[in-house]
Protein backbone atom coordinates (compact mmCIF):
# COMPACT_ATOMS: atom_id res chain seq x y z
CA UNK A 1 29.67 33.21 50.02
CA UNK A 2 31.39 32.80 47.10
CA UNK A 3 35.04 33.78 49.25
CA UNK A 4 34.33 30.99 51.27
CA UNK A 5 33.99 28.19 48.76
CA UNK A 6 36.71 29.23 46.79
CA UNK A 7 38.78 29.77 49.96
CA UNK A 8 37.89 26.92 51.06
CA UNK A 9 41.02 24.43 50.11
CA UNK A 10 43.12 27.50 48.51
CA UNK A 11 46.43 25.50 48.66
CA UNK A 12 44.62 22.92 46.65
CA UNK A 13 43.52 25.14 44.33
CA UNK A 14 46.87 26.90 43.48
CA UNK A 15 48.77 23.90 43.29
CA UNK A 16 46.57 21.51 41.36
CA UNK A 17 43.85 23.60 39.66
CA UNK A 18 45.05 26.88 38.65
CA UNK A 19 47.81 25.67 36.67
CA UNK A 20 45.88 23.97 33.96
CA UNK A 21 44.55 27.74 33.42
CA UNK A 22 48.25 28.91 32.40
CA UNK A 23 47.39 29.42 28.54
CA UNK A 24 44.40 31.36 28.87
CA UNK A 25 46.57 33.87 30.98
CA UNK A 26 49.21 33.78 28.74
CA UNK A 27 46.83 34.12 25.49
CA UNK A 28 45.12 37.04 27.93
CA UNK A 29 48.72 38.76 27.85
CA UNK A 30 49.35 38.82 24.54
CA UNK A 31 45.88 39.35 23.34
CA UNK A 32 45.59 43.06 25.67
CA UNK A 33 48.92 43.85 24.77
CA UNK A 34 50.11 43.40 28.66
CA UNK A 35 54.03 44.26 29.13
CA UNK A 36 56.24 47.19 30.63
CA UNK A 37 54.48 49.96 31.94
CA UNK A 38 50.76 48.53 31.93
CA UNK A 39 48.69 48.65 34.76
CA UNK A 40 46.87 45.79 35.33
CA UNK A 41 43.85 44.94 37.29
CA UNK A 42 42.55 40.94 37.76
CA UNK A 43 39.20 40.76 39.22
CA UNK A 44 38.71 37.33 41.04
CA UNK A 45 42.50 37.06 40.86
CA UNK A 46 42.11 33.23 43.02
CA UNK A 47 45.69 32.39 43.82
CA UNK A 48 47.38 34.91 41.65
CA UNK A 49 48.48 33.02 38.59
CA UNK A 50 47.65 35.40 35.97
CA UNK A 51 49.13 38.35 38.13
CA UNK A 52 52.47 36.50 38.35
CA UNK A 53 52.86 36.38 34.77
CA UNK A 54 51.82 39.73 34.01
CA UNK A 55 54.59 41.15 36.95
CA UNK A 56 57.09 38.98 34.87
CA UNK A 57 56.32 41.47 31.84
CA UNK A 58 56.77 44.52 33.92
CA UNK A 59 53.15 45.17 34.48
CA UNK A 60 52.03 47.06 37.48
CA UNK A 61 49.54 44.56 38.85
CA UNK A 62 46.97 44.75 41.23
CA UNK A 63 44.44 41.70 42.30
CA UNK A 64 41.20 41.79 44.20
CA UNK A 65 39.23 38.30 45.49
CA UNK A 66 36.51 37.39 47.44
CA UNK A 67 38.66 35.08 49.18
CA UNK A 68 41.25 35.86 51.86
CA UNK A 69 43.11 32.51 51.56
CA UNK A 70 43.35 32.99 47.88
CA UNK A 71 44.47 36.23 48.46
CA UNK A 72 47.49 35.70 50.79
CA UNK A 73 48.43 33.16 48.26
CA UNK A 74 48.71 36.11 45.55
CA UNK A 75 50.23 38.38 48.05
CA UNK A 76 53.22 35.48 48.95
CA UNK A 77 53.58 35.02 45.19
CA UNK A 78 53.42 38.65 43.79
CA UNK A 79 55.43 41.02 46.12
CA UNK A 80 55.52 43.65 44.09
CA UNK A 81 51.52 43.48 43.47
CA UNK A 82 48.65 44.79 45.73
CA UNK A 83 45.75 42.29 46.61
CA UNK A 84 42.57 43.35 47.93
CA UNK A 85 40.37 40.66 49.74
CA UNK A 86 36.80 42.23 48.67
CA UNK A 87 33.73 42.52 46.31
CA UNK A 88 33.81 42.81 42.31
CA UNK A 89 30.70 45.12 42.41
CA UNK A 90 32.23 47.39 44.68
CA UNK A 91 35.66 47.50 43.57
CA UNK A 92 38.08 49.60 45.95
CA UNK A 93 40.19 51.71 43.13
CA UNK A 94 39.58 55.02 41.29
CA UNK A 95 38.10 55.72 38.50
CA UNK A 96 40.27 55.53 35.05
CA UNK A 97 43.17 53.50 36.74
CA UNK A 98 43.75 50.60 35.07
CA UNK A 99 45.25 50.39 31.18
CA UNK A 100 43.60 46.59 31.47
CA UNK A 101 41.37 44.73 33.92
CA UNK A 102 40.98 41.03 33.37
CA UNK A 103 38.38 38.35 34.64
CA UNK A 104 39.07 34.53 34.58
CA UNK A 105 35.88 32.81 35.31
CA UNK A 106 35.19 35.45 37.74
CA UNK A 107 32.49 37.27 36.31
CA UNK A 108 29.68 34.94 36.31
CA UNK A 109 29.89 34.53 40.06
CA UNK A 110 28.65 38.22 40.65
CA UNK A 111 25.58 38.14 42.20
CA UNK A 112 24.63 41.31 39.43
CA UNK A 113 26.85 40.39 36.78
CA UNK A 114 26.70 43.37 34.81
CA UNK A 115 27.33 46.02 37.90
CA UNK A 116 30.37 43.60 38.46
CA UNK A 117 31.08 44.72 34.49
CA UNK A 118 30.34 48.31 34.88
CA UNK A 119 32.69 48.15 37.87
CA UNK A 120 35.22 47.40 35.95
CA UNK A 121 34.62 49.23 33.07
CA UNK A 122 34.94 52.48 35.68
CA UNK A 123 38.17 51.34 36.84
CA UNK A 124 39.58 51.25 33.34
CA UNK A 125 41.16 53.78 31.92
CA UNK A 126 39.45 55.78 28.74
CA UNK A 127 39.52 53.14 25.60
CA UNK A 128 40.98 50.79 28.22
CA UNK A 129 40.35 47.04 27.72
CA UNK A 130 37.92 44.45 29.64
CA UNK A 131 39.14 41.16 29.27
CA UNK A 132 36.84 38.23 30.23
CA UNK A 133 36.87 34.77 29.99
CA UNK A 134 34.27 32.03 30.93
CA UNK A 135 33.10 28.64 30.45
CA UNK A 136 33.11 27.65 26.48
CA UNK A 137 30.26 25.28 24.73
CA UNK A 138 28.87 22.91 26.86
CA UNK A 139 29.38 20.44 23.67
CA UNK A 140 32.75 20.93 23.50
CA UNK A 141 33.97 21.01 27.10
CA UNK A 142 34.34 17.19 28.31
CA UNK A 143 34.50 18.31 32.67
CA UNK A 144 30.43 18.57 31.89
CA UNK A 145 30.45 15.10 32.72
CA UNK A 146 31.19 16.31 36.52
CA UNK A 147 28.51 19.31 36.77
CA UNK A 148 26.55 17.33 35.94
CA UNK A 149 27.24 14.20 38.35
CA UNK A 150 26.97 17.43 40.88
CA UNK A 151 23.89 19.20 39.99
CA UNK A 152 21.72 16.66 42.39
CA UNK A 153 24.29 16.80 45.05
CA UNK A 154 24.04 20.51 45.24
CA UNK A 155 21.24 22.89 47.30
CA UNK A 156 18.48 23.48 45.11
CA UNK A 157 19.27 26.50 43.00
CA UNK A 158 17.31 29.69 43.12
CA UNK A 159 14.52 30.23 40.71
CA UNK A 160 15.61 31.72 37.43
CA UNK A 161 19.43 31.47 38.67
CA UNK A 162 21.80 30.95 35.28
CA UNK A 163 23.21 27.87 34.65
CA UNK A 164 27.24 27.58 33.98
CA UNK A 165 27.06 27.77 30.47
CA UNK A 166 24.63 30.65 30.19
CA UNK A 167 27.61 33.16 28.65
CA UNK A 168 29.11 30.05 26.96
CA UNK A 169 27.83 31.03 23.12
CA UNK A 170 28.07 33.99 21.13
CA UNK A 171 26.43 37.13 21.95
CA UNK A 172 25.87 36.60 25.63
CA UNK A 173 28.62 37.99 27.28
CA UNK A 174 28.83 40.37 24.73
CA UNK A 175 25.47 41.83 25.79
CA UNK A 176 26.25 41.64 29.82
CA UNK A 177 29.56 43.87 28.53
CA UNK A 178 27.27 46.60 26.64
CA UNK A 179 24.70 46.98 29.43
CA UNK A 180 27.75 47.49 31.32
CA UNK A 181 28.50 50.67 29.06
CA UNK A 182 31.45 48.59 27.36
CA UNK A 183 32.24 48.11 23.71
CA UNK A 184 32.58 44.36 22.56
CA UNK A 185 35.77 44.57 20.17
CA UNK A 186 37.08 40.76 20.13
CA UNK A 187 35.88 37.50 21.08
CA UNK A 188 36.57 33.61 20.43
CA UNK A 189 36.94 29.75 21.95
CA UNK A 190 40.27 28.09 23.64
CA UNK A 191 40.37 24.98 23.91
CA UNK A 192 42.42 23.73 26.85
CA UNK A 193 43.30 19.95 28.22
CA UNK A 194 43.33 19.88 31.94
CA UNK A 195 45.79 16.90 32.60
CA UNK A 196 46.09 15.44 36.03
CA UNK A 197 49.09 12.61 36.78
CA UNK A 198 46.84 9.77 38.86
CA UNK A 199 43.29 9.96 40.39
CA UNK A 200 44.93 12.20 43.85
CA UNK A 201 45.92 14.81 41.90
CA UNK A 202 42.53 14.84 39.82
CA UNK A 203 40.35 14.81 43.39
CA UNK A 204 42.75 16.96 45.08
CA UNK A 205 42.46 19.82 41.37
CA UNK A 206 38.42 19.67 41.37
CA UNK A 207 37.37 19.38 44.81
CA UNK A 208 38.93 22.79 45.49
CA UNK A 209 36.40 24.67 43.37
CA UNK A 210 33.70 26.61 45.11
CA UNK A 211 30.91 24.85 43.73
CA UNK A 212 32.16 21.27 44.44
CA UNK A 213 32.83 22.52 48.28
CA UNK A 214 29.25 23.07 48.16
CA UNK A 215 28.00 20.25 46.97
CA UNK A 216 30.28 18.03 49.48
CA UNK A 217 28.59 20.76 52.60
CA UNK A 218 25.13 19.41 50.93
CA UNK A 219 26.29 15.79 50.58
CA UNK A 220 29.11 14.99 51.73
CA UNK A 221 32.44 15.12 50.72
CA UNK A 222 32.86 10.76 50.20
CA UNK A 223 29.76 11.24 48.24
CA UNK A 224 30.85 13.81 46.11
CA UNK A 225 34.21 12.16 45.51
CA UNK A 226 32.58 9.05 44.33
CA UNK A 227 30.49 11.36 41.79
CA UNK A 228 33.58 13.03 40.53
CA UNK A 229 35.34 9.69 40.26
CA UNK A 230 32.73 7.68 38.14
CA UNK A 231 32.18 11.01 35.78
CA UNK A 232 35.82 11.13 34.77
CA UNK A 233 36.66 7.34 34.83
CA UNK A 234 36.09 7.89 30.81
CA UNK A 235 39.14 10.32 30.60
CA UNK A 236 41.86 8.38 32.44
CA UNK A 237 44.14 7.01 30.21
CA UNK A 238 46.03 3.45 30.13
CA UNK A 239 49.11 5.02 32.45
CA UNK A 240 46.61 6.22 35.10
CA UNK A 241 46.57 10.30 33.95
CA UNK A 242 43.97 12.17 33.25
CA UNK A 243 42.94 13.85 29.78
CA UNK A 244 40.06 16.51 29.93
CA UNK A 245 39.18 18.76 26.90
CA UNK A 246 37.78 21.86 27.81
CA UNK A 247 36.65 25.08 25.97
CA UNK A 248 37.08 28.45 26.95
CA UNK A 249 35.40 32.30 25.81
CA UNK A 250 36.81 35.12 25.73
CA UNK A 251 35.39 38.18 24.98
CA UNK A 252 37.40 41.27 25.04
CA UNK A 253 35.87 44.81 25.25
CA UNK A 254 36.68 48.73 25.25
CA UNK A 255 35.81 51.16 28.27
């Protein structure tokens, strides 16, 4: 389900919305110690991003998505990497293989989230690192305004289902990671301003994520771009752009 949202507008997503996740892969890379010889394993790789910029430290990377759009993307911009289309609980690689496996906003979408976490913790190599990152405070991330504007476009949730900030403060995603047999060793905020030129480039960025597809499926997509519209009119600034804060955790962990 998730592969198809995502995969949904893919070119949309690489071009517009990926990009304003740059510094978390770059912070990612320096934070795991990423560079010549590593291997490297991104788990909801999207687009590829993150894998491009560990390749361009002599990493041995390898990607693996739900989403065969998002995929091919990765494959056309990594040619030295290996993308799997397939499932985070049931990843496709040996056991001990990876020095590092990272997850940008990836984890949460598991339907088990911590057998997507043990996954990777059996992919990683003896005192190898987990690396994931997911929505920060819901105070201190400003794009609320738009989940929010969705949540009554969107099919009614399942009872009990976690809401997108439920790993968002301190000591939640650090107790998915040790259920998961995994060792919680680092962990902190980014904050990050997603900047968008003009109002196409803003609607073109956030209607390519999954959950916005499905709201526009539920709604309709003119509805949907009306709600995202109005919710962000606030952050537009005199020359037209676009000025979102957003917060970011990262927890890093040892196998």
């Amino acid at each position: 389900m998730q592969g198809d949202l995502w995969g949904a507008r893919a070119h949309d997503y690489a071009d517009y919305q990926e990009p304003q996740l740059r510094p978390l892969f770059t912070d990612a890379i320096g934070r795991t110690g990423i560079g010549q010889g590593s291997t490297v394993l991104d788990v909801g790789c999207g687009p590829g991003g993150f894998c491009r910029l560990a390749a361009d430290t002599d990493a041995t990377v390898v990607g693996i998505d739900a989403s065969r759009a998002l995929v091919e993307i990765s494959r056309e911009r990594v040619p030295s990497g290996r993308f799997d289309v397939g499932d985070m609980q049931f990843l496709p690689y040996e056991d001990d293989s990876f020095d590092v496996v990272t997850g940008f906003n990836s984890f949460q979408y598991a339907a088990d989230r911590v057998a997507a976490l043990r996954e990777a913790g059996r992919v990683a190599r003896p005192d190898g690192i987990v690396h994931a990152v997911v929505w920060g405070r819901e105070e201190h991330t400003e794009l609320v305004a738009a989940l929010r504007a969705l949540g009554p476009l969107l099919p009614p949730a399942p009872s009990g289902a976690p809401g997108p900030f439920a790993l968002s403060y301190p000591g939640a995603l650090e107790a998915l990671l040790e259920q998961a047999g995994l060792t919680p060793t680092d962990d902190g905020y980014i904050e990050l301003t997603f900047e968008y030129p003009d109002e196409t480039t803003l609607l073109k960025g956030n209607n390519s994520n999954g959950p916005v597809v499905l709201a526009e499926r539920n709604s309709g997509e003119a509805t949907v771009a009306t709600a995202i519209r109005n919710s962000l009119a606030p952050f537009r600034t005199a020359s037209g752009a676009y000025r979102i804060e957003t917060e970011w955790r990262y927890v890093t962990a040892r196998a």
